[in-house]
C-alpha atoms as a PDB file:
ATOM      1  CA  UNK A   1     152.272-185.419 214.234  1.00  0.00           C
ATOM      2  CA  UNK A   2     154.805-183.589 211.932  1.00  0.00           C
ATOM      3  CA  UNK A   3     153.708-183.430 207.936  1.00  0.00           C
ATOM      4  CA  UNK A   4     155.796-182.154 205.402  1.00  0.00           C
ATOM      5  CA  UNK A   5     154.638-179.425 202.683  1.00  0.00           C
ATOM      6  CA  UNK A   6     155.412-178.248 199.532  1.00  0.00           C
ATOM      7  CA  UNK A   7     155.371-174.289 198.953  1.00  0.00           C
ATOM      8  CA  UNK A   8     156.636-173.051 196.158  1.00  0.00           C
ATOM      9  CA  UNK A   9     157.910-169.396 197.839  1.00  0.00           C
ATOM     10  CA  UNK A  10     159.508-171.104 201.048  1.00  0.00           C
ATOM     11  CA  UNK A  11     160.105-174.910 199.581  1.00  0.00           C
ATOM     12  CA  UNK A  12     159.935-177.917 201.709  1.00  0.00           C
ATOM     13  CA  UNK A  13     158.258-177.435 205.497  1.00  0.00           C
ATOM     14  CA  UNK A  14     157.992-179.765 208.051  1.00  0.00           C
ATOM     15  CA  UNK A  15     155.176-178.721 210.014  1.00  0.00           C
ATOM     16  CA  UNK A  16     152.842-180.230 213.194  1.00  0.00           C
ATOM     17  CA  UNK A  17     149.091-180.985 212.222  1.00  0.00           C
ATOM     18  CA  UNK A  18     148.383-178.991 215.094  1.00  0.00           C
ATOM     19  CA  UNK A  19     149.531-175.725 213.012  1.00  0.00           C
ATOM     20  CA  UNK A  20     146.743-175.984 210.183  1.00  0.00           C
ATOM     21  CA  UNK A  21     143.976-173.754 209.971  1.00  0.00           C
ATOM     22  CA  UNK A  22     141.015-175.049 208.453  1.00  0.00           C
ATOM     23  CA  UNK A  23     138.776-172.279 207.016  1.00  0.00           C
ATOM     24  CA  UNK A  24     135.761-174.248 206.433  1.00  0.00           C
ATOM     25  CA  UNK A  25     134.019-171.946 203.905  1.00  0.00           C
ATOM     26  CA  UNK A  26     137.941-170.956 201.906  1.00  0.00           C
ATOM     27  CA  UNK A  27     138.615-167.569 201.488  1.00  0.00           C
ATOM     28  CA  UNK A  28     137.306-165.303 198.771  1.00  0.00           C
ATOM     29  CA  UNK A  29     138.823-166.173 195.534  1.00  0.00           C
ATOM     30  CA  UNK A  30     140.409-169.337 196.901  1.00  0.00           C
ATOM     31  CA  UNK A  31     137.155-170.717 198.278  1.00  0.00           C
ATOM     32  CA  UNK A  32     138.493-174.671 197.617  1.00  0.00           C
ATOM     33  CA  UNK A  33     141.247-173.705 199.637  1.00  0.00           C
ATOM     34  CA  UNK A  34     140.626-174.799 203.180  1.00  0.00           C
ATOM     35  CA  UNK A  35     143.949-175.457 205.382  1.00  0.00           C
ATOM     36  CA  UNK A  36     146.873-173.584 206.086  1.00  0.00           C
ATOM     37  CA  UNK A  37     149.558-173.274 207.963  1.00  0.00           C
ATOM     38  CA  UNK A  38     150.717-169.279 209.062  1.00  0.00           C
ATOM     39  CA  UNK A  39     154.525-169.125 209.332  1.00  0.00           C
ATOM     40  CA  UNK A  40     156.070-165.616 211.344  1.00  0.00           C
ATOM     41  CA  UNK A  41     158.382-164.185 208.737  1.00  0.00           C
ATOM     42  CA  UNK A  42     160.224-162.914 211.785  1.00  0.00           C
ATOM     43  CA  UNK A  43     160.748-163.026 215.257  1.00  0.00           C
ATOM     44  CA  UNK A  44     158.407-159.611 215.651  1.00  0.00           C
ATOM     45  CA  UNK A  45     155.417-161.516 215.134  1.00  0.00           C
ATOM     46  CA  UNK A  46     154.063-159.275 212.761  1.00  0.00           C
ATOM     47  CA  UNK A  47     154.563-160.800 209.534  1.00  0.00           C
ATOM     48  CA  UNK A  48     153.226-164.563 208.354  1.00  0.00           C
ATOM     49  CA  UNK A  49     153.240-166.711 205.201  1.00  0.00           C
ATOM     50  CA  UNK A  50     150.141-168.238 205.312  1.00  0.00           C
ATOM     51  CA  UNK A  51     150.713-171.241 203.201  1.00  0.00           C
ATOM     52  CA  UNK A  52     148.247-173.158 201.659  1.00  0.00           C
ATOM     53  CA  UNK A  53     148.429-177.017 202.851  1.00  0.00           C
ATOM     54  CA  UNK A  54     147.490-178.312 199.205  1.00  0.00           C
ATOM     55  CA  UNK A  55     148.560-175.870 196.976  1.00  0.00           C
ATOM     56  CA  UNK A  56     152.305-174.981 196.656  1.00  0.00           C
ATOM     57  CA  UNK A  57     151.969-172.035 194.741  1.00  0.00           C
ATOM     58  CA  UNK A  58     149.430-170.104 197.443  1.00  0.00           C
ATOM     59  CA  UNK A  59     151.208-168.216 199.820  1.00  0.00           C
ATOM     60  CA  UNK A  60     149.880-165.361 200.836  1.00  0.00           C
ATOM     61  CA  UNK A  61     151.671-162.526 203.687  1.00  0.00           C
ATOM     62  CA  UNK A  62     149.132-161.900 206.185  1.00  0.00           C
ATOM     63  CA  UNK A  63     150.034-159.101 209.413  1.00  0.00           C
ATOM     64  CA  UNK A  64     148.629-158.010 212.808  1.00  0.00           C
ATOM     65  CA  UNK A  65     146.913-154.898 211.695  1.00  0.00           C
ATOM     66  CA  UNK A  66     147.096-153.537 215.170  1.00  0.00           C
ATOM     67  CA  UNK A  67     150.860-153.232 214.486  1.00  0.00           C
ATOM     68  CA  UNK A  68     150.014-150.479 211.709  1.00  0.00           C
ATOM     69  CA  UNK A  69     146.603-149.163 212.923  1.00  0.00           C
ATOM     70  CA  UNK A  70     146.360-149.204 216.075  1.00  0.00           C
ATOM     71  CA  UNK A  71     142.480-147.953 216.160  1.00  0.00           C
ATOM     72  CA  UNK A  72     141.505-150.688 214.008  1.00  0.00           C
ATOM     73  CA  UNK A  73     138.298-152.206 214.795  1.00  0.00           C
ATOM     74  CA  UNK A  74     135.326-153.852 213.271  1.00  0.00           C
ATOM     75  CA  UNK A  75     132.062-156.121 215.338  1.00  0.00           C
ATOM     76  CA  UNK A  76     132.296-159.963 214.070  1.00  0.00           C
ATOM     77  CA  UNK A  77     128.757-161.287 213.756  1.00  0.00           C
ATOM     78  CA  UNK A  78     126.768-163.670 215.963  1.00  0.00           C
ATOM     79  CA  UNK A  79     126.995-166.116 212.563  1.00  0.00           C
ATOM     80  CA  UNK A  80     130.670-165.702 212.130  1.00  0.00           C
ATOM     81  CA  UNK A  81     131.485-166.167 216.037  1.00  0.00           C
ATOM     82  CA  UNK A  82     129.219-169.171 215.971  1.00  0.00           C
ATOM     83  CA  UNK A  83     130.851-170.960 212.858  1.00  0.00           C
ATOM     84  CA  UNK A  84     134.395-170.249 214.785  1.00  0.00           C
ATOM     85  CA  UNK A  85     133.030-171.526 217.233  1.00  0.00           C
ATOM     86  CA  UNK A  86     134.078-168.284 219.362  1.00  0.00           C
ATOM     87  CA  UNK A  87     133.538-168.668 223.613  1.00  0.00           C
ATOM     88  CA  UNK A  88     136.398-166.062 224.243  1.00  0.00           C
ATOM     89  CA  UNK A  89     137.537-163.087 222.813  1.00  0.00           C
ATOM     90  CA  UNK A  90     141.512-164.307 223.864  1.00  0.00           C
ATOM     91  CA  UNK A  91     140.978-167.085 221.540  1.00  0.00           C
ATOM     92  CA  UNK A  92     140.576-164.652 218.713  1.00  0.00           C
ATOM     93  CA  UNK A  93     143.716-164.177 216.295  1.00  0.00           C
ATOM     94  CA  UNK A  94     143.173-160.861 213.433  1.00  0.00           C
ATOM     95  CA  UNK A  95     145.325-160.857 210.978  1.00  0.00           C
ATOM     96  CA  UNK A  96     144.916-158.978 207.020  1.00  0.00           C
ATOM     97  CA  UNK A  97     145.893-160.346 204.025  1.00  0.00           C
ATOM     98  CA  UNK A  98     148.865-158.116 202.062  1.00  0.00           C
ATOM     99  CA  UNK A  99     149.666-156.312 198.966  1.00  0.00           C
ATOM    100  CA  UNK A 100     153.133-156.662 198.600  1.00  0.00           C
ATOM    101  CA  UNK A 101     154.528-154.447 195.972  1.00  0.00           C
ATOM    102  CA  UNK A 102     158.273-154.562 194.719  1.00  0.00           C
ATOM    103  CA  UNK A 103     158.723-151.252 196.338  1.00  0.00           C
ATOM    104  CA  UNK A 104     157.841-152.712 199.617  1.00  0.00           C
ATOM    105  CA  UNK A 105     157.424-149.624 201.364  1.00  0.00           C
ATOM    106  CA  UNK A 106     154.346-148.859 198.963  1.00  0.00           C
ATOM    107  CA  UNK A 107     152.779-152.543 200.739  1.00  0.00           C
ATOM    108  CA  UNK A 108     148.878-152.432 201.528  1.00  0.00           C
ATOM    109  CA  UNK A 109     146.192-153.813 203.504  1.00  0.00           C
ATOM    110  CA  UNK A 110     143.301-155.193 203.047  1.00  0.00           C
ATOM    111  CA  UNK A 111     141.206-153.713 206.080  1.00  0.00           C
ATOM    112  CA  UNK A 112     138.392-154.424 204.522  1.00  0.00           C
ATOM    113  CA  UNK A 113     138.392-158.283 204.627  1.00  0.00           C
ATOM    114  CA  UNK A 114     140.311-159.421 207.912  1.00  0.00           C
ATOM    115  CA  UNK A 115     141.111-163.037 208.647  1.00  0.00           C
ATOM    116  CA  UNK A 116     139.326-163.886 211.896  1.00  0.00           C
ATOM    117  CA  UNK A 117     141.304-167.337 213.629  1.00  0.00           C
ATOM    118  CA  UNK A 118     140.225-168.989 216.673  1.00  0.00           C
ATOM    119  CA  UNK A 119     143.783-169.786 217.825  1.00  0.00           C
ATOM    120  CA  UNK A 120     141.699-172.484 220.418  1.00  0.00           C
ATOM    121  CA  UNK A 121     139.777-174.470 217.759  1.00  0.00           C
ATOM    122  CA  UNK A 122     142.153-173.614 214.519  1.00  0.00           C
ATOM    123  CA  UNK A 123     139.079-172.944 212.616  1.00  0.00           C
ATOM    124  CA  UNK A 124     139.280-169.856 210.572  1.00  0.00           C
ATOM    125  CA  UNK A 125     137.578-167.248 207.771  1.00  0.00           C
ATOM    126  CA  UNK A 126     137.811-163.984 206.204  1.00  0.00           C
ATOM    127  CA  UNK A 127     135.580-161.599 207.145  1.00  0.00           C
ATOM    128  CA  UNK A 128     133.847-159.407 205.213  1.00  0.00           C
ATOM    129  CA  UNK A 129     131.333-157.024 207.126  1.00  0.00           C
ATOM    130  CA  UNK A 130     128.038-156.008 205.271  1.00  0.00           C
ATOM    131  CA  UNK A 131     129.266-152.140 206.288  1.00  0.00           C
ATOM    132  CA  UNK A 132     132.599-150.632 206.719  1.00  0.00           C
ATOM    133  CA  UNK A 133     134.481-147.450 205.845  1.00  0.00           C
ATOM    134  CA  UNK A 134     137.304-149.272 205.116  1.00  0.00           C
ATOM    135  CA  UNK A 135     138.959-150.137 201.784  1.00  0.00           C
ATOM    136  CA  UNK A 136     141.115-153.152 200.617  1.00  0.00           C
ATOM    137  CA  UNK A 137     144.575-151.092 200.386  1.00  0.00           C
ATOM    138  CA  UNK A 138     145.756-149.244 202.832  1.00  0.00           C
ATOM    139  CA  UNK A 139     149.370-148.131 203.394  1.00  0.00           C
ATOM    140  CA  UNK A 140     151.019-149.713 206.015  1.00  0.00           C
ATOM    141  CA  UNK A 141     153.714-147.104 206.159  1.00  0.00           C
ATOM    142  CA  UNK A 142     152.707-143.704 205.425  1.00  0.00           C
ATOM    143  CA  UNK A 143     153.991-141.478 203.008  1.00  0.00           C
ATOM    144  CA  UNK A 144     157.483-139.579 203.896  1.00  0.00           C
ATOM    145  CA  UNK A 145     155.865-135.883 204.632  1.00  0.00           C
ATOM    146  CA  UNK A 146     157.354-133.361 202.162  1.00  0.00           C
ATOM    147  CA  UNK A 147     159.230-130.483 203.652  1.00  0.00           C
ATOM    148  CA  UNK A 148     157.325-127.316 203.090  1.00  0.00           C
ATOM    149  CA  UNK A 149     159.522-125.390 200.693  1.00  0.00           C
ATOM    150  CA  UNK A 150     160.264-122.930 202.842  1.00  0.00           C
ATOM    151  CA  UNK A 151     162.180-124.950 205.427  1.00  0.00           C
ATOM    152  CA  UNK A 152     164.324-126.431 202.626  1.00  0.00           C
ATOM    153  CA  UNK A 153     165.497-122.623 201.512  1.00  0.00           C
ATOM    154  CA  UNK A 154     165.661-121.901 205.451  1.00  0.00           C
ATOM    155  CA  UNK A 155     168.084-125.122 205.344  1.00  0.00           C
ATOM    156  CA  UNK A 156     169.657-124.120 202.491  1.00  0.00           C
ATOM    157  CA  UNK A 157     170.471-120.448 203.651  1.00  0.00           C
ATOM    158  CA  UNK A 158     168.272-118.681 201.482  1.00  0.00           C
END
């Protein structure tokens, strides 16, 4: 059945109930925030709104981290693949929440915290492991190297 939302960033969405999330437990600071909807922001599949279903001002942009980090990886617990309700890893969906700066190439993410989705059951949270070297901003596009300064006098014929 199609229902129609409200977001304040993307304005009025027709959507199928079979598109909400429910994240029983919310995420952190948003914890009576339960259902969403994730949206691609292109046809890359990298990139989603994920739009709250009762609040029109919460949209978040969420991305595969794989995408930008290829060696990402982190081991979901027993409690967490239990409350998903988990019986196969190809129902599993990552995706991180983003930073999104006005300079968007300086955009981070939060590898600390992923959002764990099984795709199969549409129940979802945001996981965040007791231990992990990872922070909650990390560039998705790296830095431009400089050019040593002797290459740019070798350019410039000095």
């Amino acid at each position: 059945m199609m229902m129609k939302l409200q977001s304040v960033y993307l304005g009025e969405l027709e959507v199928d109930d079979q598109q909400v999330m429910t994240f029983p437990k919310g995420i952190p600071a948003f914890e009576n925030q339960t259902k969403f909807v994730f949206l691609p922001v292109d046809d890359q599949g990298t990139f989603f709104y994920m739009q709250s279903v009762t609040s029109p001002e919460l949209c978040l942009i969420t991305a595969n981290p794989f995408v930008f980090f290829p060696d990402y990886q982190f081991d979901l617990g027993e409690q967490e693949q239990v409350l998903l309700e988990i019986k196969d890893q190809q129902d599993i969906v990552v995706l991180v929440i983003l930073n999104v700066p006005e300079e968007f190439q300086k955009t981070t993410a939060n590898l600390m915290a992923p959002l764990i989705i099984n795709h199969r059951t549409r129940l979802g949270l945001q996981y965040v492991p007791g231990q992990t070297s990872y922070r909650t901003k990390h560039l998705i596009f790296p830095p431009a190297e400089k050019a040593a300064p002797q290459a740019a006098a070798a350019r410039e014929g000095r």
